[in-house]
Protein backbone atom coordinates (compact mmCIF):
# COMPACT_ATOMS: atom_id res chain seq x y z
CA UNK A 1 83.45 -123.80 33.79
CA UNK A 2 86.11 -126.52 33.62
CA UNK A 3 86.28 -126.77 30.09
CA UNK A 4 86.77 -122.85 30.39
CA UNK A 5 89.70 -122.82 33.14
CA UNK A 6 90.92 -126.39 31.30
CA UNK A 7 90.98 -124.15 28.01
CA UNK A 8 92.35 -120.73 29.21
CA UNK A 9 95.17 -122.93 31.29
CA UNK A 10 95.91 -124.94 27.96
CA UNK A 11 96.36 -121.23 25.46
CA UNK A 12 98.77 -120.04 28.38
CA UNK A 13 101.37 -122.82 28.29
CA UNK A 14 100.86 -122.29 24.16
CA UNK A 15 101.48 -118.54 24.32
CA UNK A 16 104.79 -119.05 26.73
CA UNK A 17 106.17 -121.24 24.23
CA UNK A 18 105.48 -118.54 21.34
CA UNK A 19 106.55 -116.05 23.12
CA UNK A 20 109.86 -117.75 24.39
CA UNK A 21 110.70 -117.79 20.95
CA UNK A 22 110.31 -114.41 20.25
CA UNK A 23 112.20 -113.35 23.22
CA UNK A 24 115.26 -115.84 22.46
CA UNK A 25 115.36 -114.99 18.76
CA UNK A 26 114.07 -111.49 18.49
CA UNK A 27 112.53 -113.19 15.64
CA UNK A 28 108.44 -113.12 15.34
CA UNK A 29 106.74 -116.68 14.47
CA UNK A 30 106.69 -116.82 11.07
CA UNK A 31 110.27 -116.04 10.43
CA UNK A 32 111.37 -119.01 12.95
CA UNK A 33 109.94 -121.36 10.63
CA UNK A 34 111.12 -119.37 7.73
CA UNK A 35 114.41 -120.17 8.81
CA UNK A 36 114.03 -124.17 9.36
CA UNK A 37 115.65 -125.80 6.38
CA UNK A 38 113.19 -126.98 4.14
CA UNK A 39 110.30 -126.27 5.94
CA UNK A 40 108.59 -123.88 4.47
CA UNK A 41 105.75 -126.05 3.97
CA UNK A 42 104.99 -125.66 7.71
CA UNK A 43 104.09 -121.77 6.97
CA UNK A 44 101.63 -122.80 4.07
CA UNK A 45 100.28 -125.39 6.60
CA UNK A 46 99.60 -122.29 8.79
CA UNK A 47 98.89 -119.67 6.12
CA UNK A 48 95.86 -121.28 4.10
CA UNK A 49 93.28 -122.60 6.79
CA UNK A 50 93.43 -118.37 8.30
CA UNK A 51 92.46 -117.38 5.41
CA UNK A 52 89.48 -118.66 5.70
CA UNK A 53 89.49 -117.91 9.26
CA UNK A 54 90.04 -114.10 8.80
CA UNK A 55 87.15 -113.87 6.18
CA UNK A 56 84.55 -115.67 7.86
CA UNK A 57 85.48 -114.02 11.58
CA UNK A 58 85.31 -110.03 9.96
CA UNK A 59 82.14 -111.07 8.20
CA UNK A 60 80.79 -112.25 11.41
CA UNK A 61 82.18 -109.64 13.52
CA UNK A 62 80.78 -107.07 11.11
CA UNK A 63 77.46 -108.46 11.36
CA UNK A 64 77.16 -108.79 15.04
CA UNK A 65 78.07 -105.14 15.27
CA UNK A 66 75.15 -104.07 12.76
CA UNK A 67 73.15 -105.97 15.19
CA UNK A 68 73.83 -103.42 17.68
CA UNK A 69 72.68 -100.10 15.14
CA UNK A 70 69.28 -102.06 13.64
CA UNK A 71 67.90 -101.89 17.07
CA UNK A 72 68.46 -97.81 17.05
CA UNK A 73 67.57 -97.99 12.94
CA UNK A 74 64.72 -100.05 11.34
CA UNK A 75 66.97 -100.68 8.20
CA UNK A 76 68.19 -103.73 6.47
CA UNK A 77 71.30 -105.49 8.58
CA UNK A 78 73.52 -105.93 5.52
CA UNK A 79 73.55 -102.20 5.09
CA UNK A 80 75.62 -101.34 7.79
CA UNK A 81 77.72 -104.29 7.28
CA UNK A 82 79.33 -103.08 4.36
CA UNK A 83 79.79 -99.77 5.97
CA UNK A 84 81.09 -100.86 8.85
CA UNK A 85 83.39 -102.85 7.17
CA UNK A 86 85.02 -100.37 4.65
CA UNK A 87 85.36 -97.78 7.44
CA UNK A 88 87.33 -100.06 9.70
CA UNK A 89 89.40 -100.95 6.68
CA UNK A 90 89.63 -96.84 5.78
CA UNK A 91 91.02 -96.21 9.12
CA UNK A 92 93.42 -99.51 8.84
CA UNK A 93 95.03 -98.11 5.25
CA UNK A 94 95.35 -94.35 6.59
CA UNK A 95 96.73 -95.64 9.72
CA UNK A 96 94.09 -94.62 12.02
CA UNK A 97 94.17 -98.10 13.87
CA UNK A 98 96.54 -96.55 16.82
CA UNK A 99 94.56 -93.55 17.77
CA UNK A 100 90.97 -95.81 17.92
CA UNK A 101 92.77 -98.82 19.69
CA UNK A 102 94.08 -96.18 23.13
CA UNK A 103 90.11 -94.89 23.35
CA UNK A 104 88.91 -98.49 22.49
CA UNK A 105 91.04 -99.91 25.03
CA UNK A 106 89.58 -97.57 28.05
CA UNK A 107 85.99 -97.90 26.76
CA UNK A 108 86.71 -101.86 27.22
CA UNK A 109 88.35 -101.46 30.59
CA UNK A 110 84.96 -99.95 31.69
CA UNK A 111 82.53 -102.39 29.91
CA UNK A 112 84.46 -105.54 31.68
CA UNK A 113 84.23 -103.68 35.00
CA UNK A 114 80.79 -103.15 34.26
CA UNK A 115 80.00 -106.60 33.36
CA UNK A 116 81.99 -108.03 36.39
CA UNK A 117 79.55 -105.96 38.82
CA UNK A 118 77.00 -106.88 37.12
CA UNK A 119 77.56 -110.64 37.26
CA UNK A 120 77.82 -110.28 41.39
CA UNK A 121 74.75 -107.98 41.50
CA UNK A 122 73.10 -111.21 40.39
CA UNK A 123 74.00 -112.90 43.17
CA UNK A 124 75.55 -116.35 40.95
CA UNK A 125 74.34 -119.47 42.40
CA UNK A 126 77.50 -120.58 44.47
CA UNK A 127 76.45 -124.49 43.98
CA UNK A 128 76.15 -124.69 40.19
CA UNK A 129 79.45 -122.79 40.14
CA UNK A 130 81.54 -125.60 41.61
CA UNK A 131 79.32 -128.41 40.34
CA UNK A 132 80.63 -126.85 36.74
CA UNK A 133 84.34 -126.47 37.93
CA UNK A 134 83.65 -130.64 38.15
CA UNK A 135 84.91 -131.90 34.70
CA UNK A 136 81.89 -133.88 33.28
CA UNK A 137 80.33 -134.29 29.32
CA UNK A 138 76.40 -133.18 29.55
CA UNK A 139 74.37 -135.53 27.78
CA UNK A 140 73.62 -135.10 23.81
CA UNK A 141 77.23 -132.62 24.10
CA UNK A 142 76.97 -130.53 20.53
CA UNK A 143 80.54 -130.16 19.86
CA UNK A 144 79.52 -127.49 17.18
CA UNK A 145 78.30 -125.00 19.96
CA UNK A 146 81.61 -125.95 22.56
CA UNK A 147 84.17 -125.90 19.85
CA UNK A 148 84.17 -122.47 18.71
CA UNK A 149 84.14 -121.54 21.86
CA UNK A 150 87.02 -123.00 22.55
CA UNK A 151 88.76 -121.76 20.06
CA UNK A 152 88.19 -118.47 20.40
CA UNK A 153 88.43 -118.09 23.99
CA UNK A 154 91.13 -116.06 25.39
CA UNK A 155 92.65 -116.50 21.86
CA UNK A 156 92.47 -118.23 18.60
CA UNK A 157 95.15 -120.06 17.27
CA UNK A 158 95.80 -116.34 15.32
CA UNK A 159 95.63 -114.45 18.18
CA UNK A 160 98.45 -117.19 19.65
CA UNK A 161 100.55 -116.33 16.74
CA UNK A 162 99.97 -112.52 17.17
CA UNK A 163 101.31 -112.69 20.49
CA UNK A 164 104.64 -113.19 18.82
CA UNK A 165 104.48 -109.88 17.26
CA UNK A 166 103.24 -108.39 20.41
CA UNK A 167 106.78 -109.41 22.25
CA UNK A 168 108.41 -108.39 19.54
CA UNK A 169 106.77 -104.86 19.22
CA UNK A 170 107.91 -104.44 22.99
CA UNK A 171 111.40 -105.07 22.74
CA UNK A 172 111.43 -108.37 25.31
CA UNK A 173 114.95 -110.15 24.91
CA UNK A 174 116.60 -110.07 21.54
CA UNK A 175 113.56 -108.21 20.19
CA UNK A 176 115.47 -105.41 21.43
CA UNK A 177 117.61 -105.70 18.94
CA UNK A 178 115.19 -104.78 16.23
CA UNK A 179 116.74 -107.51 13.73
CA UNK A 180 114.27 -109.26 10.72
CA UNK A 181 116.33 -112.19 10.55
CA UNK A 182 116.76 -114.91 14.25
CA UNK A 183 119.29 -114.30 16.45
CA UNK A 184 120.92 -117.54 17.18
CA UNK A 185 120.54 -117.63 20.87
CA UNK A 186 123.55 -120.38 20.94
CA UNK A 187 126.09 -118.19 19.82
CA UNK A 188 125.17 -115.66 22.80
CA UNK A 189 127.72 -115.55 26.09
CA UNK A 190 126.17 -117.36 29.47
CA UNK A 191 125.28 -114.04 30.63
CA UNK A 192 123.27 -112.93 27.76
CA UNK A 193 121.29 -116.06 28.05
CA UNK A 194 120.88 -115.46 31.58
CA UNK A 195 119.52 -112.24 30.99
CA UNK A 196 117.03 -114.10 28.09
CA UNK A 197 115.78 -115.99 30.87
CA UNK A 198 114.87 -112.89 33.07
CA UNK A 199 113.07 -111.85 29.68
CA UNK A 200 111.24 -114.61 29.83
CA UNK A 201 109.85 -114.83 33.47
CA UNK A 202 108.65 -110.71 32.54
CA UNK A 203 107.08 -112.28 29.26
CA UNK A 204 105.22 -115.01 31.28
CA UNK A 205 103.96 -112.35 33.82
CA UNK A 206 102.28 -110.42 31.26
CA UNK A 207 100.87 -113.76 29.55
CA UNK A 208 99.72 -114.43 33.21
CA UNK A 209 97.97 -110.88 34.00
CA UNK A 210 96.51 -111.09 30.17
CA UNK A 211 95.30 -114.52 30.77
CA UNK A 212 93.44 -113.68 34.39
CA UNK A 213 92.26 -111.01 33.39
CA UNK A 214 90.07 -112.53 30.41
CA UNK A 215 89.34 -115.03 32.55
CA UNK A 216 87.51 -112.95 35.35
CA UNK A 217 85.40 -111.44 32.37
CA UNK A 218 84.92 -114.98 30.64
CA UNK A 219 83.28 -115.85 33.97
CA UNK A 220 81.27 -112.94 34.53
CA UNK A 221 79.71 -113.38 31.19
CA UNK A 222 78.93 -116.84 31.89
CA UNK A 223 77.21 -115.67 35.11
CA UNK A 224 74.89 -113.48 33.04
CA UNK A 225 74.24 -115.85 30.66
CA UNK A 226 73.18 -118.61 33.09
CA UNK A 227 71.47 -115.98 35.78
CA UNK A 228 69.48 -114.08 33.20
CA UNK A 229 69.53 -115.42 29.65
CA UNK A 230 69.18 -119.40 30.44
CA UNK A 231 65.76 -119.25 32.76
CA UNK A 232 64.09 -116.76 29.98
CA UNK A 233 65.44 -118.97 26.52
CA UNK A 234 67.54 -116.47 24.94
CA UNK A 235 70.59 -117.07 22.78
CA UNK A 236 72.27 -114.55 20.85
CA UNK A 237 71.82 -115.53 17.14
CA UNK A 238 71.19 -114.17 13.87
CA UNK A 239 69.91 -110.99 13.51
CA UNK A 240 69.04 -110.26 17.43
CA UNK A 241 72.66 -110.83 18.76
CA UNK A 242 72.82 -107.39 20.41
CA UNK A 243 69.13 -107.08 21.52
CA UNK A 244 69.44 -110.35 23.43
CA UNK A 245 72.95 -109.00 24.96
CA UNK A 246 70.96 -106.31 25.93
CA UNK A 247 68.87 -108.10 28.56
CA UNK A 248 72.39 -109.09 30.32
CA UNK A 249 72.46 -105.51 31.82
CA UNK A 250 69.22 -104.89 31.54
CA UNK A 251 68.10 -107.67 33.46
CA UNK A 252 69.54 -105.81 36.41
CA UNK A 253 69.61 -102.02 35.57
CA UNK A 254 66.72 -101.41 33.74
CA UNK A 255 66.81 -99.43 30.62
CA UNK A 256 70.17 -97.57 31.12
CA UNK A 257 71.80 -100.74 31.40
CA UNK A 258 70.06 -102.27 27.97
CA UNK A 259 71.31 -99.07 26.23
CA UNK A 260 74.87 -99.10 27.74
CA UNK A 261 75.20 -102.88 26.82
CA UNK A 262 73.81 -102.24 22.94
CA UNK A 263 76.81 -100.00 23.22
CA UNK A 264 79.06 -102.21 24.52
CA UNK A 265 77.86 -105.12 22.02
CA UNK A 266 78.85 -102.27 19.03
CA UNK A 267 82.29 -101.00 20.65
CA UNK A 268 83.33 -104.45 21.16
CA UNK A 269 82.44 -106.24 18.32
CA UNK A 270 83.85 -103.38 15.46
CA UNK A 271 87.20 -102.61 17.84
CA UNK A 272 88.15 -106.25 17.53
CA UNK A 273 86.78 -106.10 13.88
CA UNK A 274 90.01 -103.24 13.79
CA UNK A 275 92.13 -105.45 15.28
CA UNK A 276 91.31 -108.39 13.39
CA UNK A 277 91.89 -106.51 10.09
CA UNK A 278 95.17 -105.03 11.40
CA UNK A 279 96.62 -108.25 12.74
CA UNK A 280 95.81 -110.70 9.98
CA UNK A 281 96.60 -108.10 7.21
CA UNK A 282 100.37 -107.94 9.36
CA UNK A 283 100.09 -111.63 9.35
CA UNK A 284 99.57 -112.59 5.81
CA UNK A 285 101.52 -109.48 4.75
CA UNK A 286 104.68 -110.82 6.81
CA UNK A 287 103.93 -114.50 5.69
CA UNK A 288 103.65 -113.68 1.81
CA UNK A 289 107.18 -111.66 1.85
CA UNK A 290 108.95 -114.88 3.60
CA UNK A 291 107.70 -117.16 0.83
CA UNK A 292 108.64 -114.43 -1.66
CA UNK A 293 111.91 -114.09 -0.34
CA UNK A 294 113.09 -117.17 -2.69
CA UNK A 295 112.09 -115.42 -5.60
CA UNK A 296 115.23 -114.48 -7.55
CA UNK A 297 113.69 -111.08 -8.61
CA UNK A 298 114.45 -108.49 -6.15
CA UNK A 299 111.82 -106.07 -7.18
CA UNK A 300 108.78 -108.43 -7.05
CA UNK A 301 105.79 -106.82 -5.80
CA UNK A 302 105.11 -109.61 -3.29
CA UNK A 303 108.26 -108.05 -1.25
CA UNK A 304 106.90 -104.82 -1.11
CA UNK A 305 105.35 -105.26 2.19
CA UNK A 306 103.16 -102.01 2.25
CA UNK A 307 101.41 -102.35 -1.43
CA UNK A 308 100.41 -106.18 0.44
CA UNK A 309 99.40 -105.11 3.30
CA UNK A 310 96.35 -102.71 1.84
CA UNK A 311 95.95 -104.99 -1.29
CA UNK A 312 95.15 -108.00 1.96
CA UNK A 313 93.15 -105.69 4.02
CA UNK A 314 91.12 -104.03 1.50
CA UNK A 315 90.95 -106.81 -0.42
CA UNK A 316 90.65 -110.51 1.94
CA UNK A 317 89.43 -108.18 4.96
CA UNK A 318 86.94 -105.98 3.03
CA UNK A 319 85.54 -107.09 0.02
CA UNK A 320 85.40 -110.84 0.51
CA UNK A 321 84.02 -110.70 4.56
CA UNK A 322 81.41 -108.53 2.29
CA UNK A 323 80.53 -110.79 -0.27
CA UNK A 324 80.66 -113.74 2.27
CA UNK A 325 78.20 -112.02 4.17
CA UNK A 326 75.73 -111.23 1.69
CA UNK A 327 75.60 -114.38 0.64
CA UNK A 328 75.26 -116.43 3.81
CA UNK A 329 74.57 -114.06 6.58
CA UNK A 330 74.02 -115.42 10.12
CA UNK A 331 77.35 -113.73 11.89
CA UNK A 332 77.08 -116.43 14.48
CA UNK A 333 77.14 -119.32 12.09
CA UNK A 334 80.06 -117.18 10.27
CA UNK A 335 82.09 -116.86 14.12
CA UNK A 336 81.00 -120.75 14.62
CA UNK A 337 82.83 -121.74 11.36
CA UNK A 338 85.73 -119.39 12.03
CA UNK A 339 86.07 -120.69 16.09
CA UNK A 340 86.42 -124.27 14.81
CA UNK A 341 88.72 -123.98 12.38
CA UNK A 342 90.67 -121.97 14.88
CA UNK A 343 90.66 -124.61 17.74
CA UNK A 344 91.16 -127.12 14.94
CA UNK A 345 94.32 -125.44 14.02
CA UNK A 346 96.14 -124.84 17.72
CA UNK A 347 97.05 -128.47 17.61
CA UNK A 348 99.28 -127.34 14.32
CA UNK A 349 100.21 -124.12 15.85
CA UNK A 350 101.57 -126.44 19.40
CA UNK A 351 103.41 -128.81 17.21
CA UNK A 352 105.04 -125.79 15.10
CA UNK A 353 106.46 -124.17 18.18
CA UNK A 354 107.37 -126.86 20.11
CA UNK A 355 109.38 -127.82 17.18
CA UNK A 356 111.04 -124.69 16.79
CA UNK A 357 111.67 -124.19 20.30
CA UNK A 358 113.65 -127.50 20.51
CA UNK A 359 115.72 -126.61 17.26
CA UNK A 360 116.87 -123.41 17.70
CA UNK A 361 117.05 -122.90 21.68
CA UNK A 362 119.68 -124.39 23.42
CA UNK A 363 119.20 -126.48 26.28
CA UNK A 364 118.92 -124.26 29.14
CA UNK A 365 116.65 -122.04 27.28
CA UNK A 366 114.51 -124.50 26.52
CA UNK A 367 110.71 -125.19 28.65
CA UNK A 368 111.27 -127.50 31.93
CA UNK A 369 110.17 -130.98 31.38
CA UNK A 370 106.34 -129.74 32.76
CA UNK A 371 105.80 -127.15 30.48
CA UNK A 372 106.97 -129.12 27.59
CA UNK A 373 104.32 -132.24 28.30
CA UNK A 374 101.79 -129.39 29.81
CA UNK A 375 102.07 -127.55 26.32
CA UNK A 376 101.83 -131.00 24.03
CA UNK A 377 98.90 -131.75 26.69
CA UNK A 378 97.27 -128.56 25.50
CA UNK A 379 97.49 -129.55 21.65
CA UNK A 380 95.86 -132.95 22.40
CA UNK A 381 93.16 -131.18 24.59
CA UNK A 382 91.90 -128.89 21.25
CA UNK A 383 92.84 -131.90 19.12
CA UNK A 384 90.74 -134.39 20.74
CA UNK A 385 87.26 -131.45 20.57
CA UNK A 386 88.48 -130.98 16.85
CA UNK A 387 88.16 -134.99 16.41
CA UNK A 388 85.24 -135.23 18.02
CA UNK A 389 83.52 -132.96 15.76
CA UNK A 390 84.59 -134.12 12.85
CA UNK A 391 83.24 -137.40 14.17
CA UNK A 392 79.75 -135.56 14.70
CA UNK A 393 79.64 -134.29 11.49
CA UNK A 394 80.24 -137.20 9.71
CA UNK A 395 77.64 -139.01 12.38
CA UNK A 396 80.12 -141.73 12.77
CA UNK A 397 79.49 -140.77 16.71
CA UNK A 398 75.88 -139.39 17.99
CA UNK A 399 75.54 -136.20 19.70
């Protein structure tokens, strides 16, 4: 449970400093470090590891879904795989996304309410609570199992960058404005900038209500898992993610609740495949026009941002999360890969911002003097796990 608050804590400080970019600039991510002077090579630096990311996270997601319909259908799990994955891509490229995302949205407002009664219908054991909340390493720590879940929790390092776009889409600060290219927040009068820093206190409470809000659930799930998976043996893996999901409800309301929470397993798992597809094929699509944009021919394909954005999400978010899974299988060793590369990368995506921030904002936009060592605090916590496993896997340390 530390790690967990030490981990959510560390992804807020990291999203305030994306997100006071976006509302100083108007000016998503990707196009701040478009517009550092030689420096692209910091979007590559981004680019290329979530491309492996996105693959390996929609294969994964894809197959813990299916896990969820070969408990209703005694058929093969790579069957509905592929379907699953073509028909969230289908209603990606015929722009279907917004109409699922409202009724996916209230069917996961109920499922976390569900799962937060559920965890205090258990009754949690009060002492091993706060002897977790005591940061300590357990004995033979596998940094393979606590990395990806570290990375993934609350947000990846892609989900820190999509938050960018997400203050953008709402018009906080100079998003407003609507403009593709930075505003230089500089040039702006005192008042404007005094009005960018009310932006900024309504982008942090929104950060804030996001962030407590996954928390509560994040907790409630690891209530379940310890109250009713732990004492029995079961871990979701492989082919029986869904069934062993099942028991978390089930455990306390019988069959109705092992049937609702096979449900739950499938809405979740295929509504953030959707989003997944949607936000990295935005991502790579707005990423690949940048690096285009120095191409002297006006009418190259890579700036036509619509042809890339189906040829990346029926193409690097269809086929290949496909073929990946056919050939290895196992969505949780596919989410494992993709969660440590993700909490591998933060420490890049921390340094990136941080760097913008201090080039482009002036002073008194600028974080305080806590949230700029709290934020480069939060790089070196995901650094140090990312370390740590590499030093694991290479058995220069034991574990």
């Amino acid at each position: 449970m530390w790690a967990l608050l030490l981990a959510v804590a560390m992804k807020w400080f990291i999203n305030r400093e994306i997100g006071r970019y976006t509302v100083c600039t108007g000016a998503a991510f990707f196009r701040g470090l478009a517009s550092l002077q030689n420096k692209r090579w910091m979007l590559w630096l981004i680019i290329v590891p979530q491309l492996v990311v996105a693959v390996a996270t929609v294969a994964g997601l894809a197959g813990a879904a299916a896990t969820a319909i070969i408990v209703l259908i005694d058929i093969p799990l790579w069957i509905p795989v592929v379907v699953l994955t073509i028909a969230t891509a289908m209603i990606i490229v015929l722009g279907g996304f917004k109409t699922v995302e409202k009724v996916t949205t209230v069917l996961a407002i109920l499922i976390s309410l569900s799962v937060l009664s559920a965890a205090l219908a258990t009754g949690p054991d009060t002492g091993k609570m706060i002897n977790g909340l005591v940061p300590a390493i357990p004995a033979g720590l596998q940094t393979g199992e606590v990395l990806p879940w570290l990375g993934f929790m609350l947000a990846g390092a892609a989900g820190l960058m999509w938050f960018s776009y997400w203050t953008a889409a709402r018009g906080y600060g100079a998003a407003s404005l609507k403009r593709v290219q930075p505003v230089n927040p500089a040039e702006l009068s005192k008042d404007d900038q005094n009005k960018l820093k009310g932006w900024i206190r309504h982008m942090t409470f929104a950060n804030s209500l996001a962030v407590a809000g996954a928390l509560v659930i994040a907790f409630a799930f690891l209530v379940l898992g310890t109250e009713l998976l732990q004492p029995r043996g079961l871990v979701p893996e492989e082919n029986r993610v869904a069934e062993v999901l099942g028991q978390l409800l089930g455990g306390i309301w019988g069959t109705i609740g092992f049937w609702f929470m096979i449900g739950a397993v499938f809405i979740t798992f295929t509504s953030t495949m959707l989003s997944d597809q949607d936000g990295f094929g935005r991502m790579f699509t707005d990423g690949t026009a940048i690096l285009a944009s120095n191409n002297k021919r006006q009418n190259s394909w890579l700036k036509n941002t619509r042809l890339l954005n189906k040829i990346y999400v029926t193409g690097l978010l269809t086929f290949c999360p496909i073929v990946i899974y056919l050939t290895a299988g196992n969505p949780v060793g596919l989410l494992k890969l993709a969660g440590v590369i993700e909490a591998a990368h933060i420490p890049v995506v921390t340094g990136s911002i941080l760097y913008l921030n201090k080039k482009t904002l002036p002073k008194n936009l600028q974080p305080s003097t806590f949230s700029l060592a709290s934020t480069i605090i939060a790089g070196l916590f995901f650094a140090v796990f990312a370390i740590a496993y590499i030093l694991q896997r290479t058995g220069l340390i034991g574990g």
